[in-house]
C-alpha atoms as a PDB file:
ATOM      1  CA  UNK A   1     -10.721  -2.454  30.631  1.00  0.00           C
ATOM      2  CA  UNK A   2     -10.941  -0.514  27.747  1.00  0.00           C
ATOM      3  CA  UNK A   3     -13.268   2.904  27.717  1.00  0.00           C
ATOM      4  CA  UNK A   4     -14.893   2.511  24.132  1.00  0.00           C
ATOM      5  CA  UNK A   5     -14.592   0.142  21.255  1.00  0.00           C
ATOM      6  CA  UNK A   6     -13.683   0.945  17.815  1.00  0.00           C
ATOM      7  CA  UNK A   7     -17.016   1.994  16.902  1.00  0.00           C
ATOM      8  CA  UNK A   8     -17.350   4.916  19.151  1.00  0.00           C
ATOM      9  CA  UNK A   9     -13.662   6.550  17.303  1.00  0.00           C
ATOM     10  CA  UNK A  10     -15.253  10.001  15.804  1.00  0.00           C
ATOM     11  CA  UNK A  11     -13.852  11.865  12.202  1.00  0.00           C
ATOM     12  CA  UNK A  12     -11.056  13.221  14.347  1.00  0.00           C
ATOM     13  CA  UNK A  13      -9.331   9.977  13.926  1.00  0.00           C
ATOM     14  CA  UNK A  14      -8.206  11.547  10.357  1.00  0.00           C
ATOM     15  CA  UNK A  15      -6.184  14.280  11.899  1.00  0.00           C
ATOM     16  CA  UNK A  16      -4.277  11.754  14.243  1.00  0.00           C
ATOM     17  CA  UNK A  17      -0.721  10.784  12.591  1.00  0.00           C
ATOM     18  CA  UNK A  18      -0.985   7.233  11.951  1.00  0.00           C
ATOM     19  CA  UNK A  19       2.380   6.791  14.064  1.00  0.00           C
ATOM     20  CA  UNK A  20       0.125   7.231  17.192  1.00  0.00           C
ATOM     21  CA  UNK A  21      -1.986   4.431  16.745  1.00  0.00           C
ATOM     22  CA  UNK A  22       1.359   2.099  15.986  1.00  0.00           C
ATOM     23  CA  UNK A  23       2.962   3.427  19.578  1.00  0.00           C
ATOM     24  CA  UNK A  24      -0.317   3.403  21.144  1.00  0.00           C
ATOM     25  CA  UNK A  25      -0.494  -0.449  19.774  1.00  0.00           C
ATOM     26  CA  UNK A  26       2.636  -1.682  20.961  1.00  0.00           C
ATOM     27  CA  UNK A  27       2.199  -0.058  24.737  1.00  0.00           C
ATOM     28  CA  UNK A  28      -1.435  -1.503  24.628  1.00  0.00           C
ATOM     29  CA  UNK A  29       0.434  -5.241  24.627  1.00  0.00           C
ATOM     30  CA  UNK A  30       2.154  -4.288  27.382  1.00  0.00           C
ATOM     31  CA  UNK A  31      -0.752  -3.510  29.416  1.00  0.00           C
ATOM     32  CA  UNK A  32      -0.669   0.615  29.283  1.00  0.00           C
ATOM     33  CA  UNK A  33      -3.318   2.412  27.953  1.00  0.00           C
ATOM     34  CA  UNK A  34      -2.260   5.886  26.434  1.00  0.00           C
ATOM     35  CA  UNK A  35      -3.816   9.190  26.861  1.00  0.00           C
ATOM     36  CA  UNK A  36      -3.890  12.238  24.117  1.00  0.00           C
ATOM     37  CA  UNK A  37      -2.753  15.152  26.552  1.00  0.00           C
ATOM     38  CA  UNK A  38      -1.551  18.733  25.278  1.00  0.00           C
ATOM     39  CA  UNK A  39      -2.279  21.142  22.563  1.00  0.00           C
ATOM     40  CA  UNK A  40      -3.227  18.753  20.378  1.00  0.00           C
ATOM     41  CA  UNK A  41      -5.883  17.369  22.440  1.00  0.00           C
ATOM     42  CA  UNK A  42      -7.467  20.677  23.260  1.00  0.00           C
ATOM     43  CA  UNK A  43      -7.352  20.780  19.155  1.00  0.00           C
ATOM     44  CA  UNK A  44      -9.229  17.613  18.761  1.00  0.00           C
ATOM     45  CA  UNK A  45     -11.794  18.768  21.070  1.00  0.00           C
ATOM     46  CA  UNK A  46     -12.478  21.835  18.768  1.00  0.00           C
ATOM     47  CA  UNK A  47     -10.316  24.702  20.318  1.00  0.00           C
ATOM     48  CA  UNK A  48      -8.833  27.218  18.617  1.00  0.00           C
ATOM     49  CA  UNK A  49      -5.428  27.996  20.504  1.00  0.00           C
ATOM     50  CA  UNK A  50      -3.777  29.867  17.562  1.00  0.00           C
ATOM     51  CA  UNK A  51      -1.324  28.423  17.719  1.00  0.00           C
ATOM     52  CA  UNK A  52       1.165  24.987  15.968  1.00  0.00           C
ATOM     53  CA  UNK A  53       2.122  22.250  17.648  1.00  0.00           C
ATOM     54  CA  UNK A  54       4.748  19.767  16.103  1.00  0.00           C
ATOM     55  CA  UNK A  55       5.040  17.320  18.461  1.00  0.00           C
ATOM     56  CA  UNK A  56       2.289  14.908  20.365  1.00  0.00           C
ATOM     57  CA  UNK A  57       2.072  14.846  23.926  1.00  0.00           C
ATOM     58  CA  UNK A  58       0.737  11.402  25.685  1.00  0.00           C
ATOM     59  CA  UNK A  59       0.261  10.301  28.949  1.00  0.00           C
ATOM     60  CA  UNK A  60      -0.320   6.281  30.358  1.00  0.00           C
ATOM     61  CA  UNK A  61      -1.711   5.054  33.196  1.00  0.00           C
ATOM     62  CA  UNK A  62       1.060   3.162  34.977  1.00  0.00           C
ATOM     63  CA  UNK A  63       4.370   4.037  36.859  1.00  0.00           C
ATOM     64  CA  UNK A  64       7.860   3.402  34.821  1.00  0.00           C
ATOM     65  CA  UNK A  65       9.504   0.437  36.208  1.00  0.00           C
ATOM     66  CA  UNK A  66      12.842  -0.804  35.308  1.00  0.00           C
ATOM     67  CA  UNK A  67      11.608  -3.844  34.121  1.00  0.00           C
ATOM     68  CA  UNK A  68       8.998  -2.100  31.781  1.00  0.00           C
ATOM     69  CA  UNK A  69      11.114   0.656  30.865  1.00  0.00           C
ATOM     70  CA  UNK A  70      13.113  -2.339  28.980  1.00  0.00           C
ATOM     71  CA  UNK A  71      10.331  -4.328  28.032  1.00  0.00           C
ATOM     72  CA  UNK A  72       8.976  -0.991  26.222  1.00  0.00           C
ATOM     73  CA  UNK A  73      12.264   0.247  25.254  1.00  0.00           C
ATOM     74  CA  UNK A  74      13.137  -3.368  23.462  1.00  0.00           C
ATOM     75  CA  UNK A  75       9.528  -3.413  21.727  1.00  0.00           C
ATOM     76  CA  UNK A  76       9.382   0.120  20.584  1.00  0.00           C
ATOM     77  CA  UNK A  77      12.749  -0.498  18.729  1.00  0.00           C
ATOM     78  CA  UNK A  78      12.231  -3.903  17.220  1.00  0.00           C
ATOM     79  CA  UNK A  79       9.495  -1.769  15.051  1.00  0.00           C
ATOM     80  CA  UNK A  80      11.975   0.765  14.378  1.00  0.00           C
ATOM     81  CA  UNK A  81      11.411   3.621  16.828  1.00  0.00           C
ATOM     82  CA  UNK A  82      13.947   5.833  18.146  1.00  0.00           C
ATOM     83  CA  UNK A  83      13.546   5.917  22.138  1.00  0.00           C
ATOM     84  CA  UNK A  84      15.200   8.346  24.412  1.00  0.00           C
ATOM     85  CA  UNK A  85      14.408   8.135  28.420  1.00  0.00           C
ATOM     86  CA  UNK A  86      14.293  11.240  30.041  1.00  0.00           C
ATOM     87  CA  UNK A  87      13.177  12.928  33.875  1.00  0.00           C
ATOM     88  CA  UNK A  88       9.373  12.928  32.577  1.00  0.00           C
ATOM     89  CA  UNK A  89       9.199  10.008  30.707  1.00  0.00           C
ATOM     90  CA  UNK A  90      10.264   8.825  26.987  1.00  0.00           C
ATOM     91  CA  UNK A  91      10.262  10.334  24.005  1.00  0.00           C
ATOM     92  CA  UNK A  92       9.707   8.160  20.773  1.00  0.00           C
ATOM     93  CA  UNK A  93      10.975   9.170  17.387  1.00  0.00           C
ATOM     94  CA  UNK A  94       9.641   8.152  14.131  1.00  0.00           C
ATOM     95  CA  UNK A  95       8.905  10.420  11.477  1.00  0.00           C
ATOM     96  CA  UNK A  96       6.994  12.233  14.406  1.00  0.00           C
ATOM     97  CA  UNK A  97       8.028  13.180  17.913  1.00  0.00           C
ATOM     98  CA  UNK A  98       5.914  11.764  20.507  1.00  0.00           C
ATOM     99  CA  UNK A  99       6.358  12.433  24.268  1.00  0.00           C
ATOM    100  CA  UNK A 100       5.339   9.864  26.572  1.00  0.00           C
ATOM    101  CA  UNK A 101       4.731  11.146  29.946  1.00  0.00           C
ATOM    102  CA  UNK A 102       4.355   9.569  33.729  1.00  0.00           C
ATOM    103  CA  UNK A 103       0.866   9.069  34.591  1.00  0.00           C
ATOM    104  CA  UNK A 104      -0.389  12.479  36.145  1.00  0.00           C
ATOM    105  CA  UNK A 105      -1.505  12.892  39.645  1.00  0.00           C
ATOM    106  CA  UNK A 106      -5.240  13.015  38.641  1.00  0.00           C
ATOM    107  CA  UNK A 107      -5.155   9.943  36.146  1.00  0.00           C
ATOM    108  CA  UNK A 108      -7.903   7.439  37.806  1.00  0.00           C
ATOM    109  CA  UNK A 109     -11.153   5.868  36.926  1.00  0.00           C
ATOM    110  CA  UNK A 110     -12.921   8.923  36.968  1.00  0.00           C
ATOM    111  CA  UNK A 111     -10.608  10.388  34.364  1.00  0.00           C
ATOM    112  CA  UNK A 112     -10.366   7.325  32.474  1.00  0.00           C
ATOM    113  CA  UNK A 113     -14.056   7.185  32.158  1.00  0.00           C
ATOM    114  CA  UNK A 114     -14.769  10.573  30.893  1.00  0.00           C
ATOM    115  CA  UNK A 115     -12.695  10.257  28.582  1.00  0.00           C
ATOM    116  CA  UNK A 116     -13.187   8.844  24.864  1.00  0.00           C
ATOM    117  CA  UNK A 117     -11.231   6.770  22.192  1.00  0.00           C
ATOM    118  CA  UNK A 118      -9.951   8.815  19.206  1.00  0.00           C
ATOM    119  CA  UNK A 119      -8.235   6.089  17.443  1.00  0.00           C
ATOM    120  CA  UNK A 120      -7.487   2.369  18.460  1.00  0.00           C
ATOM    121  CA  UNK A 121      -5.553   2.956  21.417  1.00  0.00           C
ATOM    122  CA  UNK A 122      -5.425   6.322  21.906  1.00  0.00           C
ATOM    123  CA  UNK A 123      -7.746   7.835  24.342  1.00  0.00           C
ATOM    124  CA  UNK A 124      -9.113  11.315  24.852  1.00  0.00           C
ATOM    125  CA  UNK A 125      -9.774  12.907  27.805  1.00  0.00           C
ATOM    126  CA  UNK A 126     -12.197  15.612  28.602  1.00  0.00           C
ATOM    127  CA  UNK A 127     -11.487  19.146  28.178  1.00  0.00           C
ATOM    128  CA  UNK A 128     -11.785  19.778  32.432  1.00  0.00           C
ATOM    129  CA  UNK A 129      -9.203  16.980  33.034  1.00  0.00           C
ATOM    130  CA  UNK A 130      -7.004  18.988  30.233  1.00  0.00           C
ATOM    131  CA  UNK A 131      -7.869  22.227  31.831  1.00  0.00           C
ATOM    132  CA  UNK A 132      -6.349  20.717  35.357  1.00  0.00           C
ATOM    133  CA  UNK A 133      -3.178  19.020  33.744  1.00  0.00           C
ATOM    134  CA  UNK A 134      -2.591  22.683  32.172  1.00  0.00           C
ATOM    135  CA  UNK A 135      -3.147  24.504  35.308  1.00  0.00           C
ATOM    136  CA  UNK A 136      -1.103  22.117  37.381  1.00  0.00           C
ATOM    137  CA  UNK A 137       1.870  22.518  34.570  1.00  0.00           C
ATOM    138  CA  UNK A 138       1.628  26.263  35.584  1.00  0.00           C
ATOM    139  CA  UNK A 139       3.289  27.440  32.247  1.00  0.00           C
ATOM    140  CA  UNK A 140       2.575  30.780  30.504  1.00  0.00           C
ATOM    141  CA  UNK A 141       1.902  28.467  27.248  1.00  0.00           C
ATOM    142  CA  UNK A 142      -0.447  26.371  29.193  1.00  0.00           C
ATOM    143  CA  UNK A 143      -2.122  29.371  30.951  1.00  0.00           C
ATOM    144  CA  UNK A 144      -2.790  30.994  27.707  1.00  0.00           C
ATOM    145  CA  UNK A 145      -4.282  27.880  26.164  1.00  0.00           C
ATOM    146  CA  UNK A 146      -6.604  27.854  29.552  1.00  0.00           C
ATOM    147  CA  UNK A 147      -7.510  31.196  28.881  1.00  0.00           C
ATOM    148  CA  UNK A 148      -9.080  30.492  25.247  1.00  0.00           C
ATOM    149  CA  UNK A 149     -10.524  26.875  26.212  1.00  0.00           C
ATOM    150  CA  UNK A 150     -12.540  29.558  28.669  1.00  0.00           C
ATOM    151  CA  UNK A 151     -13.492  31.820  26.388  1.00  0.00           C
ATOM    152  CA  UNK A 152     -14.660  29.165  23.870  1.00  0.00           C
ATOM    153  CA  UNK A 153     -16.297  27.126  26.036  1.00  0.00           C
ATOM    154  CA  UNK A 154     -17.033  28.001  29.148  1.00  0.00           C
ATOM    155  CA  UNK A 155     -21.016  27.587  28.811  1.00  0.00           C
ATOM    156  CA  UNK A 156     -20.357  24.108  27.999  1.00  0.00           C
ATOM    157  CA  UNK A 157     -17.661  23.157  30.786  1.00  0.00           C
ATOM    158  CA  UNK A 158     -19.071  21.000  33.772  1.00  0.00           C
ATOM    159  CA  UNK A 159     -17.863  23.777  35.945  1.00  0.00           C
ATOM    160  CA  UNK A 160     -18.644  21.636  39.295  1.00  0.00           C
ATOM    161  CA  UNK A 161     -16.364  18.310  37.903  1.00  0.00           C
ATOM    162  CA  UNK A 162     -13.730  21.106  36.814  1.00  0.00           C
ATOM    163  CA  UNK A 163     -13.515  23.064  40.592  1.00  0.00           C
ATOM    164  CA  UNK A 164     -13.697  19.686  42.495  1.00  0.00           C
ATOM    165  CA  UNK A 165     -10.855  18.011  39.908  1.00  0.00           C
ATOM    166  CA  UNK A 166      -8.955  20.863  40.486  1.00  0.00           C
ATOM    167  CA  UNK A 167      -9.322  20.649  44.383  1.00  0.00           C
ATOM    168  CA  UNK A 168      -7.963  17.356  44.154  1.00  0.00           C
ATOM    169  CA  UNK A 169      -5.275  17.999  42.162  1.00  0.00           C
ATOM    170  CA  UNK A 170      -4.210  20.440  45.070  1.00  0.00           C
ATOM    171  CA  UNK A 171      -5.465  23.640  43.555  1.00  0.00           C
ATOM    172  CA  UNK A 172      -7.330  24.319  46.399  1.00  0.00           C
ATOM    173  CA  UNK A 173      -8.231  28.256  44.971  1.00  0.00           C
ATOM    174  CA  UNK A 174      -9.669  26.464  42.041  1.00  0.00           C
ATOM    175  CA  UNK A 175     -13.040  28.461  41.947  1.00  0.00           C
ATOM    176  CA  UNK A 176     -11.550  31.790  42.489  1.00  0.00           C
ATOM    177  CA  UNK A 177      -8.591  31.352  39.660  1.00  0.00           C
ATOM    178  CA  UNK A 178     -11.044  30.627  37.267  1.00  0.00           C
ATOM    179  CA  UNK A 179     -13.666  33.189  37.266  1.00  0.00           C
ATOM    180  CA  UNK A 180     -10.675  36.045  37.856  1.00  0.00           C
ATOM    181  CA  UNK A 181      -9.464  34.467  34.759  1.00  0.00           C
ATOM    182  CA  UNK A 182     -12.812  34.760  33.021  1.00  0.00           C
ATOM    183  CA  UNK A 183     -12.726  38.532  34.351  1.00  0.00           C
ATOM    184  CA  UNK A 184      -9.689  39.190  33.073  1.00  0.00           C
ATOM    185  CA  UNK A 185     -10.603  37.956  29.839  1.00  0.00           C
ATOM    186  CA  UNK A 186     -13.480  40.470  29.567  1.00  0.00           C
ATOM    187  CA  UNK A 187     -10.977  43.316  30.658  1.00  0.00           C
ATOM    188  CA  UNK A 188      -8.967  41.788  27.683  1.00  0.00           C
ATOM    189  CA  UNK A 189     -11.770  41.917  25.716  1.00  0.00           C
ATOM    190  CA  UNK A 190     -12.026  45.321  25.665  1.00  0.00           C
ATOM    191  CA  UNK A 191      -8.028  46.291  25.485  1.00  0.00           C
ATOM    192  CA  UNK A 192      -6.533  43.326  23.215  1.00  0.00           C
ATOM    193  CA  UNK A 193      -3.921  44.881  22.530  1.00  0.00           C
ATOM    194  CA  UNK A 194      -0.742  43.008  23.712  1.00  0.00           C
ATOM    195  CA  UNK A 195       2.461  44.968  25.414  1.00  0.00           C
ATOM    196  CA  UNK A 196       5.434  42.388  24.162  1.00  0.00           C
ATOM    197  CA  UNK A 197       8.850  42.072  25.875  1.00  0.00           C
ATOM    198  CA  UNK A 198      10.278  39.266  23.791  1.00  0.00           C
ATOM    199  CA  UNK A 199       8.566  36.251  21.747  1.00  0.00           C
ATOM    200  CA  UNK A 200       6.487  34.427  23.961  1.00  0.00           C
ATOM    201  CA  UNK A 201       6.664  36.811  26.904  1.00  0.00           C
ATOM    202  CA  UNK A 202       3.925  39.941  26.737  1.00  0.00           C
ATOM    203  CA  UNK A 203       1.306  41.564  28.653  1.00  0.00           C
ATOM    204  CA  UNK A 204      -1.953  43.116  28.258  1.00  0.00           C
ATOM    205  CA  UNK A 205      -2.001  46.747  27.642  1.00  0.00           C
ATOM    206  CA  UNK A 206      -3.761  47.300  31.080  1.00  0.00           C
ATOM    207  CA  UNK A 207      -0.887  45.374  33.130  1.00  0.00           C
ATOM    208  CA  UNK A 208       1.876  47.720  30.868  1.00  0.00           C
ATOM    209  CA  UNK A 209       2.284  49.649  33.467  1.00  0.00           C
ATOM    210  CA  UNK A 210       4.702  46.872  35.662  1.00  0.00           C
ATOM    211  CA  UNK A 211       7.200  47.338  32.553  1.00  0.00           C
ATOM    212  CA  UNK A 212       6.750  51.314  32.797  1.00  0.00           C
ATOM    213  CA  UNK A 213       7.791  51.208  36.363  1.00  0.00           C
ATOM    214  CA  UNK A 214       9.659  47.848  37.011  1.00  0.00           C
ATOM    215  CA  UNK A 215      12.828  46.215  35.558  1.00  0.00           C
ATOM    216  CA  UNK A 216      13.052  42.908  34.801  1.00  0.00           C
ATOM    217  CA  UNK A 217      15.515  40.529  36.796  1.00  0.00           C
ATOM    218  CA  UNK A 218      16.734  36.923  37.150  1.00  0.00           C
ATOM    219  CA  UNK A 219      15.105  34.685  34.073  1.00  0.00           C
ATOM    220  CA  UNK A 220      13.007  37.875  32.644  1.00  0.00           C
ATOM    221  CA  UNK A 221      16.152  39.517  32.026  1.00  0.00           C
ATOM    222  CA  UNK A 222      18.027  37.178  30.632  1.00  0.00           C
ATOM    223  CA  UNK A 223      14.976  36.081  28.300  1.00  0.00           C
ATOM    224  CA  UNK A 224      14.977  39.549  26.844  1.00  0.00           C
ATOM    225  CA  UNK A 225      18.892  40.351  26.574  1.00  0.00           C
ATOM    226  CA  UNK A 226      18.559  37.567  24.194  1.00  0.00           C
ATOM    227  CA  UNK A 227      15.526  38.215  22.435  1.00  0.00           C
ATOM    228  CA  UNK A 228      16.851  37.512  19.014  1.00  0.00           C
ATOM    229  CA  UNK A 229      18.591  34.813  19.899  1.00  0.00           C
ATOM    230  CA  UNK A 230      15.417  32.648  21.507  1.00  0.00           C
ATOM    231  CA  UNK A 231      14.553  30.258  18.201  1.00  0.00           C
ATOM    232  CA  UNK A 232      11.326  29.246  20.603  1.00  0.00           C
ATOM    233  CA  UNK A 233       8.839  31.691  22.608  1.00  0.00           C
ATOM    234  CA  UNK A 234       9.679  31.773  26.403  1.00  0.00           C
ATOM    235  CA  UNK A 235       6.623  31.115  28.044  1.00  0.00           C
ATOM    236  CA  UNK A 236       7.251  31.730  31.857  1.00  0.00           C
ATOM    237  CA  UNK A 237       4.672  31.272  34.397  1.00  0.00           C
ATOM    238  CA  UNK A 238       5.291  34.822  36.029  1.00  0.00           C
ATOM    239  CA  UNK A 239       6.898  37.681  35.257  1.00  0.00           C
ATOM    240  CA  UNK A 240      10.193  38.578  37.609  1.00  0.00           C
ATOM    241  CA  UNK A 241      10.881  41.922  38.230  1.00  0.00           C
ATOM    242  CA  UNK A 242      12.071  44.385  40.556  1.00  0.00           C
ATOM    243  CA  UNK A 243      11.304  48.344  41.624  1.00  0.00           C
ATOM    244  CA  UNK A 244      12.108  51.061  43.560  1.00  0.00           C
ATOM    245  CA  UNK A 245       8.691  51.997  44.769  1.00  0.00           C
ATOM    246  CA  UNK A 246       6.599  48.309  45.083  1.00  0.00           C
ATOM    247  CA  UNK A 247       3.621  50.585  47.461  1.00  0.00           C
ATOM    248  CA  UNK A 248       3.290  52.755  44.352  1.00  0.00           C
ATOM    249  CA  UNK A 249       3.223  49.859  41.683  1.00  0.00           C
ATOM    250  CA  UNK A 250       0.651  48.186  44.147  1.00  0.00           C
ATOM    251  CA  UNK A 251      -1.220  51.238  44.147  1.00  0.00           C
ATOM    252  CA  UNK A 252      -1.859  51.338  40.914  1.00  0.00           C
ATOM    253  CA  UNK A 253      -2.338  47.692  40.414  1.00  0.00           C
ATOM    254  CA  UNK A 254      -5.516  48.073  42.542  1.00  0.00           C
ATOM    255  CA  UNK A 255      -6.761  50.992  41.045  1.00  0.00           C
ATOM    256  CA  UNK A 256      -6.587  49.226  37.761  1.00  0.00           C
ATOM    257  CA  UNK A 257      -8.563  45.937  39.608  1.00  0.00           C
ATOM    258  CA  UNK A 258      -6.041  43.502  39.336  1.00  0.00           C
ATOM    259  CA  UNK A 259      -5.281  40.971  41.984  1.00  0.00           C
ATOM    260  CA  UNK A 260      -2.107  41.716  44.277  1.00  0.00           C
ATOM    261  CA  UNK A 261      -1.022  38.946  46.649  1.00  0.00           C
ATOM    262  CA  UNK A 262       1.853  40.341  49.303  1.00  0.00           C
ATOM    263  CA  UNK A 263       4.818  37.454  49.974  1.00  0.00           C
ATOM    264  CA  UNK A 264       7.777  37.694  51.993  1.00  0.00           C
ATOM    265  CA  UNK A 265       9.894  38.006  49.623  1.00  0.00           C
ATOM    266  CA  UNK A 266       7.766  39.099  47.207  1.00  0.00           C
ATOM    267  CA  UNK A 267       4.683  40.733  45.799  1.00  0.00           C
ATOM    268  CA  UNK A 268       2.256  39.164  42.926  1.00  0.00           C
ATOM    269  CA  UNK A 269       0.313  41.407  40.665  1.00  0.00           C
ATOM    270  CA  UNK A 270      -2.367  39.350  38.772  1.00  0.00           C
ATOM    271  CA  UNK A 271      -5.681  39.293  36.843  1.00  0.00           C
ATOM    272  CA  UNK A 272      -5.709  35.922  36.827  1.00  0.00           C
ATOM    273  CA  UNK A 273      -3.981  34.535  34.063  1.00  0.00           C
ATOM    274  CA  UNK A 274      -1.029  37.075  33.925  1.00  0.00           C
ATOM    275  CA  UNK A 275       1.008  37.009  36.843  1.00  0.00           C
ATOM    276  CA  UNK A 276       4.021  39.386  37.487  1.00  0.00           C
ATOM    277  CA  UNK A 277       6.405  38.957  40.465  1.00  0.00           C
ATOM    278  CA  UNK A 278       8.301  41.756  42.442  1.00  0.00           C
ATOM    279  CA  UNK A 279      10.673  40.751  44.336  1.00  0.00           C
ATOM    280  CA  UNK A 280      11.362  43.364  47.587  1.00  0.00           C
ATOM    281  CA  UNK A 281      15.038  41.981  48.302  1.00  0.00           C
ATOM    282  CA  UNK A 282      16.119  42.830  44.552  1.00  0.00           C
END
């Protein structure tokens, strides 16, 4: 049952690449409907992440069988698409890269009726449904689009939908994530200024301290012993690193009012958005 007709597809429709709409056409006949997910959704709902995307990310609302895997595969290629399966989904090439993805978790009625047609075919969801698929990827690139979707729009957010969609994507500290995040974005506020490891990894001035008195290990390392040799930013979830003295670091952490969460085999320093890890058996 589709969501809206063609009548209800707003001026964004001019910023969609036409090769959307073709895909979106051909999966439509085989009974999927296909979701605008990523960046380039938050885009099309007015956010300024500043930053490019090149490819579009999509989402559909059924499981990958074998039998439709072919049945897709075969009519995607009769018009001339490239298709490549992989662990996610499929990726279709064109003149365009579009990734197809496995329907989400949190892709059901409620989700398909919030959100809105952009173009025949191509449906938009709400920004809270983006907000959750973000948070659930867990990504620094994806936590630092949250973080400005906040900032721009948080008066306008249907805060309640977001916490309980959230909840039932298994995020059960929902609530609290967010408004630390919103603090943290006011501390940011105030000190913008960025402390940067390598492209894509950096902290705010007030969390500088962890590189001051920590070293980096495991994946943090390695990201910036080749820091001129990344061609894309590194956008890890956490930080890793390791010191000699985690009560001090800890210490300090709360004295600045950041979050610190104590593991077994680890301790998390946070102000909810950035997250460092130290590990204790480095």
């Amino acid at each position: 049952m589709p969501v809206h007709d063609s009548r209800e597809v707003g001026r964004s429709a001019c910023n969609l690449h036409p090769t959307l709409p073709r895909v979106s056409r051909i999966l439509a006949s085989l009974g999927l409907r296909v979701f605008l997910v990523g960046a380039r959704s938050l885009i099309f709902h007015g956010i300024d992440l500043g930053r490019e995307t090149r490819d579009w990310d999509t989402v559909v609302d059924r499981i990958f069988t074998p039998e439709l895997r072919d049945l897709l595969t075969e009519a995607l290629r009769s018009e001339g698409f490239k298709v490549q399966w992989r662990k996610w989904g499929f990726l279709v090439e064109d003149d365009v890269h579009i990734d197809i993805n496995y329907a989400p978790l949190t892709l059901d009625e409620e989700f398909v009726r919030r959100s809105r047609a952009v173009a025949e075919g191509v449906l938009l969801p709400c920004v809270e449904d983006l907000i959750v698929l973000k948070l659930m990827s867990g990504e620094r690139k994806d936590i630092e689009d949250i973080k400005r979707v906040l900032r721009q729009s948080w008066n306008a957010l249907d805060k309640e939908y977001l916490y309980r969609r959230a909840q039932q994507a298994g995020l059960e500290r929902a609530r609290e994530d967010f408004e630390e995040a919103r603090a943290g974005m006011r501390r940011g506020a105030r000190a913008e200024k960025m402390v940067r490891l390598v492209p894509g990894i950096s902290v705010p001035e007030y969390m500088g301290f962890l590189l001051e008195m920590c070293e980096p290990i495991r994946h943090t390392r390695k990201a910036v012993e080749a820091a001129h040799l990344l061609k894309v930013d590194f956008h890890p979830p956490y930080l890793q690193l390791a010191c000699r003295d985690v009560g001090r670091v800890v210490e300090e952490a709360v004295k600045r009012g950041l979050r610190v969460y104590r593991g077994k085999k680890h301790v998390t320093v946070t102000d909810g958005v950035y997250r460092a890890r130290i590990y204790l058996d480095a």
